[in-house]
C-alpha atoms as a PDB file:
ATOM      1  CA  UNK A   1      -7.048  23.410 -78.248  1.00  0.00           C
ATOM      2  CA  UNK A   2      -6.779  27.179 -78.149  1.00  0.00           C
ATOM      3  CA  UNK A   3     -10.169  27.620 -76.212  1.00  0.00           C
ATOM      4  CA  UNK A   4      -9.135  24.839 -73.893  1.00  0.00           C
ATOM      5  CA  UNK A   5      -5.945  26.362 -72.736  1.00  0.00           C
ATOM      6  CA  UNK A   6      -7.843  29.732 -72.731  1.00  0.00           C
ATOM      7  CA  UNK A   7      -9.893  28.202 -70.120  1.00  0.00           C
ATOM      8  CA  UNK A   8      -6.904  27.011 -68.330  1.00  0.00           C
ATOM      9  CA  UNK A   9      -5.671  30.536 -68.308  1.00  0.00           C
ATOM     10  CA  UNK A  10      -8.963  32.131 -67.224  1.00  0.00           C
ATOM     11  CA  UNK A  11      -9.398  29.329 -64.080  1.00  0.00           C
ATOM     12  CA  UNK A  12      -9.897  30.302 -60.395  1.00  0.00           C
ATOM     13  CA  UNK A  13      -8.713  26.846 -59.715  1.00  0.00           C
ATOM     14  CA  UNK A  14      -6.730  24.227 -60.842  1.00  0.00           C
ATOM     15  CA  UNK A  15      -5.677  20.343 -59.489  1.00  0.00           C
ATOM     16  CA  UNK A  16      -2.707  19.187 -60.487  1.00  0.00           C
ATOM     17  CA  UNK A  17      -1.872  15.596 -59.813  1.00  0.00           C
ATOM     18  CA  UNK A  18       1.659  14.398 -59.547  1.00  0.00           C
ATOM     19  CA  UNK A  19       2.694  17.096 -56.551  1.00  0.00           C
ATOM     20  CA  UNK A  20       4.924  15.295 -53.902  1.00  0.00           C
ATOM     21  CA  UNK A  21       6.741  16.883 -50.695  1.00  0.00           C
ATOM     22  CA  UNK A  22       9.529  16.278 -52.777  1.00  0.00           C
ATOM     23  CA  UNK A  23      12.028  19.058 -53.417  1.00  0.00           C
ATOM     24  CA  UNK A  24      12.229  19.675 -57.442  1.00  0.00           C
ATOM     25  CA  UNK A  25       8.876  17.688 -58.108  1.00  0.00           C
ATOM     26  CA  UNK A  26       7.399  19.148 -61.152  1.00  0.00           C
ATOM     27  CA  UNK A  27       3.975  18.983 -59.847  1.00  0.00           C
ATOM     28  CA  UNK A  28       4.591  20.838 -57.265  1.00  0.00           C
ATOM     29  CA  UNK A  29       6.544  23.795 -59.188  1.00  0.00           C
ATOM     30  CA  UNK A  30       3.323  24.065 -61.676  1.00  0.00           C
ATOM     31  CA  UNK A  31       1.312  24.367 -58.316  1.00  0.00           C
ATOM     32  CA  UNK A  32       3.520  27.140 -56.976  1.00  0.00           C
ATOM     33  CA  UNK A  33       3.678  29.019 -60.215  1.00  0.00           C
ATOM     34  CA  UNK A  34       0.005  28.814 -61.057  1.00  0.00           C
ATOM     35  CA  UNK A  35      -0.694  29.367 -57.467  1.00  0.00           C
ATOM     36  CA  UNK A  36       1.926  33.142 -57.743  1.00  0.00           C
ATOM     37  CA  UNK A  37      -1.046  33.857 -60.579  1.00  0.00           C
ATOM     38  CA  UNK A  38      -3.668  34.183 -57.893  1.00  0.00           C
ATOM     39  CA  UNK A  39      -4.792  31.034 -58.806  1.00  0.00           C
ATOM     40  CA  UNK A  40      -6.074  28.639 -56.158  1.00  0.00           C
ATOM     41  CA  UNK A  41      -4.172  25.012 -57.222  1.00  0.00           C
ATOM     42  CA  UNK A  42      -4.763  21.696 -55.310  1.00  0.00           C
ATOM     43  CA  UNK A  43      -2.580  19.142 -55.348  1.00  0.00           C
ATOM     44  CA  UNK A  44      -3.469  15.970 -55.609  1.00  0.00           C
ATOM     45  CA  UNK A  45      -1.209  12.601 -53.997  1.00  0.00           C
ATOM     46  CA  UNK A  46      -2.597   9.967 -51.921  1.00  0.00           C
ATOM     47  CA  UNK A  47       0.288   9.522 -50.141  1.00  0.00           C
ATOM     48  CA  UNK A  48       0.373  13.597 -48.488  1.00  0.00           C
ATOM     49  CA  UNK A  49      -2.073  15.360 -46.306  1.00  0.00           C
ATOM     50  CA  UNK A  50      -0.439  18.700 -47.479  1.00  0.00           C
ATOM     51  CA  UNK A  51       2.333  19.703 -50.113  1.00  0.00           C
ATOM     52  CA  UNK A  52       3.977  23.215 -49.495  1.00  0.00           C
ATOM     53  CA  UNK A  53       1.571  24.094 -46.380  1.00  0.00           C
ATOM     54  CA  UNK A  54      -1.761  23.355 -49.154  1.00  0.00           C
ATOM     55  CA  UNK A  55      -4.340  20.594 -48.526  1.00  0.00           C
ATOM     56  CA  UNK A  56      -3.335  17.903 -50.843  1.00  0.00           C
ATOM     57  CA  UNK A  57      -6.265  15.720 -51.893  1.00  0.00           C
ATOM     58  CA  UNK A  58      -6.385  11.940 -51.692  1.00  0.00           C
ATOM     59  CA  UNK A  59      -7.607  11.553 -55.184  1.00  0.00           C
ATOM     60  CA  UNK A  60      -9.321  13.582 -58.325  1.00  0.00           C
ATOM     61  CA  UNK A  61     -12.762  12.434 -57.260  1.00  0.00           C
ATOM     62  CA  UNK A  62     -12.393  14.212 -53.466  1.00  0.00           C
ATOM     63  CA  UNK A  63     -11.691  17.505 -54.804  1.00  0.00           C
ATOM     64  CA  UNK A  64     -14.317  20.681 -54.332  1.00  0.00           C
ATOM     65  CA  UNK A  65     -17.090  20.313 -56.820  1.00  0.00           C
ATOM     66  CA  UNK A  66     -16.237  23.817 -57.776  1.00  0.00           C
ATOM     67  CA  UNK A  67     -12.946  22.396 -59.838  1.00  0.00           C
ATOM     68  CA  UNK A  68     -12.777  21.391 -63.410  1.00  0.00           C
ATOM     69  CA  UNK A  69      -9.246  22.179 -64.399  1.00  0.00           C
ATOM     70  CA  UNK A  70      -6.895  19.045 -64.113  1.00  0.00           C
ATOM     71  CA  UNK A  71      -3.774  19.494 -64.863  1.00  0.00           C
ATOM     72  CA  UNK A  72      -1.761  15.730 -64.856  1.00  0.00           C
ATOM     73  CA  UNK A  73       2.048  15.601 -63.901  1.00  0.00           C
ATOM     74  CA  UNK A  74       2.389  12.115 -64.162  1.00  0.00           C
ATOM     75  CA  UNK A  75       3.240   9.345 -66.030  1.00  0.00           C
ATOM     76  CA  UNK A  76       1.312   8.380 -68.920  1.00  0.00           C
ATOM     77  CA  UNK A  77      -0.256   5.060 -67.094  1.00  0.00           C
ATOM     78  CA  UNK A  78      -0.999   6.624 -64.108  1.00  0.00           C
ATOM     79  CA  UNK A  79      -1.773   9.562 -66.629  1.00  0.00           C
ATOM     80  CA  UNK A  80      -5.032   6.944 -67.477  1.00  0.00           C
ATOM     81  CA  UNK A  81      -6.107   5.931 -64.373  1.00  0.00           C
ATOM     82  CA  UNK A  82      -6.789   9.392 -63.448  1.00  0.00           C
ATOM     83  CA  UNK A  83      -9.073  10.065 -66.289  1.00  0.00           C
ATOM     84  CA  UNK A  84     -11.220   7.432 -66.093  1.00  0.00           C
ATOM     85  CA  UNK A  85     -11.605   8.250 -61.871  1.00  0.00           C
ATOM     86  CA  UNK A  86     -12.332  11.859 -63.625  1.00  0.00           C
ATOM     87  CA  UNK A  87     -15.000  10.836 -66.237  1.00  0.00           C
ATOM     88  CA  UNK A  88     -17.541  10.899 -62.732  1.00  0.00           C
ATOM     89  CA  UNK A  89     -16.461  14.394 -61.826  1.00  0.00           C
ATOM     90  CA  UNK A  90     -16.866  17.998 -62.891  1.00  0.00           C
ATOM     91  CA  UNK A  91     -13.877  18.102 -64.315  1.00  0.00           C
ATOM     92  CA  UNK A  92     -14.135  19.497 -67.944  1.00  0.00           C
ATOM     93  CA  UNK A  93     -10.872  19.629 -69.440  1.00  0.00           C
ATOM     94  CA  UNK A  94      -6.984  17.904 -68.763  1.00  0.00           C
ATOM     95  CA  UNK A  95      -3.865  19.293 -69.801  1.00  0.00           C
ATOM     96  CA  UNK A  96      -1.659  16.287 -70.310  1.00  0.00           C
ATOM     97  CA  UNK A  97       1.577  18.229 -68.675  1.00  0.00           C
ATOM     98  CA  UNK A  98       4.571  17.507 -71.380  1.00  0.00           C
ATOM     99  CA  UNK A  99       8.085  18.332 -70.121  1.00  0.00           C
ATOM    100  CA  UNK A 100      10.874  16.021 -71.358  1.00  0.00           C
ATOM    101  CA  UNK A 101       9.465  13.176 -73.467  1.00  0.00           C
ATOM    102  CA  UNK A 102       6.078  12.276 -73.290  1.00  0.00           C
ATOM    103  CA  UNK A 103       4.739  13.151 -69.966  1.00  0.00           C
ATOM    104  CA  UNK A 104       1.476  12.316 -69.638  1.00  0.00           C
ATOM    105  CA  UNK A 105       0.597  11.991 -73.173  1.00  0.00           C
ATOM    106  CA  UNK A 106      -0.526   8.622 -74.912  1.00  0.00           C
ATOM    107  CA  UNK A 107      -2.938   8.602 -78.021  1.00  0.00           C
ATOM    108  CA  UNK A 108      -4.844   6.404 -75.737  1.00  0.00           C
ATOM    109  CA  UNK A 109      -4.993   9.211 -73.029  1.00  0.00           C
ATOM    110  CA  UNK A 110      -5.741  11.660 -75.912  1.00  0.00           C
ATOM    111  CA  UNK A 111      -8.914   8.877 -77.241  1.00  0.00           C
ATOM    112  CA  UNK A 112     -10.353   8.019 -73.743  1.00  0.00           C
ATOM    113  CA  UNK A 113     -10.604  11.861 -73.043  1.00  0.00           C
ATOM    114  CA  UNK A 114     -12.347  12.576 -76.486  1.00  0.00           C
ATOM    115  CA  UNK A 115     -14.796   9.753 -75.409  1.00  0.00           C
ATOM    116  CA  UNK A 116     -15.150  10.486 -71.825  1.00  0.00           C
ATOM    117  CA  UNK A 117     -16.269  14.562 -73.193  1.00  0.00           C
ATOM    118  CA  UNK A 118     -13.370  16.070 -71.516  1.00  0.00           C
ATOM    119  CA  UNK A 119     -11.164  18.850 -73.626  1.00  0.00           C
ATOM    120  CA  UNK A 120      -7.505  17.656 -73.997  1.00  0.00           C
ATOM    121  CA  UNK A 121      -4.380  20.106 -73.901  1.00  0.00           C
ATOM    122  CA  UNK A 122      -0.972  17.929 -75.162  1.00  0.00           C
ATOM    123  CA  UNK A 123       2.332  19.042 -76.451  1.00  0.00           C
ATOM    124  CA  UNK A 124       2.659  21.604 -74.858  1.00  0.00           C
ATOM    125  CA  UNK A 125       4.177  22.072 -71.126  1.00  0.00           C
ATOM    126  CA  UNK A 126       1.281  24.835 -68.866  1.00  0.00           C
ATOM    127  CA  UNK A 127       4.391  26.439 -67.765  1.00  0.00           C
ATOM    128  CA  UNK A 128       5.110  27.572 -71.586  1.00  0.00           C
ATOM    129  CA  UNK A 129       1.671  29.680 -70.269  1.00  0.00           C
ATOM    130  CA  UNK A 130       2.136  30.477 -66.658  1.00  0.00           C
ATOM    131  CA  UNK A 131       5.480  30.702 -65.547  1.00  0.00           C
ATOM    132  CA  UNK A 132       8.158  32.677 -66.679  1.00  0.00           C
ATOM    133  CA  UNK A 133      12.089  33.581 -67.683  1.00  0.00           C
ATOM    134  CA  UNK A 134      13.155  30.149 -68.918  1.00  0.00           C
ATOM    135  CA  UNK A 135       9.845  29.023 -69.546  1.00  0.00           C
ATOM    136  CA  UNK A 136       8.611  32.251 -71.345  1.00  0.00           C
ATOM    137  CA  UNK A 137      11.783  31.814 -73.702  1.00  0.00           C
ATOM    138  CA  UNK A 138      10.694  28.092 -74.572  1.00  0.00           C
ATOM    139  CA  UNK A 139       7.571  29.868 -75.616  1.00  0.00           C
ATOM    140  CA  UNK A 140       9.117  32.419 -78.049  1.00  0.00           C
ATOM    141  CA  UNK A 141      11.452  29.335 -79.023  1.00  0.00           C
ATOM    142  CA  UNK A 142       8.456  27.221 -80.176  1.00  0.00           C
ATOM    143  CA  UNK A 143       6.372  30.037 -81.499  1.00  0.00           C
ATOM    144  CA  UNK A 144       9.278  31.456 -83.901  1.00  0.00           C
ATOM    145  CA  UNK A 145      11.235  28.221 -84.529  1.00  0.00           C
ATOM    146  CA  UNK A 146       8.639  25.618 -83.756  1.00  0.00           C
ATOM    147  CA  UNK A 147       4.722  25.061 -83.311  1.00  0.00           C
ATOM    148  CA  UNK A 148       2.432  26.789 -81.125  1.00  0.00           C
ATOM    149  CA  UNK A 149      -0.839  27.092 -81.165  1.00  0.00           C
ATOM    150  CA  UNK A 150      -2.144  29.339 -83.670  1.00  0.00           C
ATOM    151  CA  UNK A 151      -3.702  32.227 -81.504  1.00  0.00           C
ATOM    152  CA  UNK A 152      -0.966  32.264 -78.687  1.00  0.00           C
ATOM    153  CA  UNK A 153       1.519  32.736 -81.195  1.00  0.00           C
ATOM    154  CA  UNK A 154       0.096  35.948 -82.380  1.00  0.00           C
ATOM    155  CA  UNK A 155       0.210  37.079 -78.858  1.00  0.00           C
END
């Protein structure tokens, strides 16, 4: 998982489904803090034609062919549905966003990425990685009182 979230860290661009227009939406707080990283995010809700003044895409398969980040802000179910439309599309590797309770984790989410040859991030919430103050001290929480993984928490 450490290579996988490397490559999260290292991406010129990221989607992120689960953005809304909504103020507070956690989607769209990854997308602005990923986004202050200089990296280019696109959100993805078939229900906007822009989130924050960005282009929001209808659905993972209409993004650029130039992104294979994902990161999913949903539900688990929806969570799902979003991989398989994925499995046709360069994207390489899904960070199943975790926040309070399970996010978008499922052991079936996990599985069906493993089968569809997409790397899986889980357990751990992207903004433990890219945002900051609150969300840096999670990190030092889990890394000294909890789990991280193994090569961030030498960092």
């Amino acid at each position: 998982m450490n290579k996988t979230i490397d490559a999260f860290l290292s991406a010129k661009e990221i989607a992120i489904a689960g953005t809304t227009a909504k103020k507070g939406n956690w989607g769209t707080v990854l997308m602005k803090e990923i986004s202050k990283k200089g990296i280019k995010a696109y959100p993805i809700n078939p229900k906007y034609e822009e989130i924050e003044g960005v282009k929001c895409y209808p659905s993972v398969k209409d993004l650029p062919e130039s992104v294979d980040s994902l990161i999913l802000a949903v539900n688990p179910k929806l969570a799902g549905e979003i991989i398989d439309e994925a499995a046709d599309t360069p994207i390489k590797r899904v960070w199943l966003n975790q926040g309070v309770g399970d996010g978008a984790w499922s052991e079936e989410n996990v599985v069906k990425l493993s089968e569809k040859n997409m790397e899986a991030v889980y357990g751990f919430c992207p903004m433990m990685f890219f945002g900051k103050g609150i969300h840096k001290l999670h990190y030092w929480m889990r890394k000294n009182l909890g789990k991280t993984p193994a090569e961030f928490s030498k960092k």
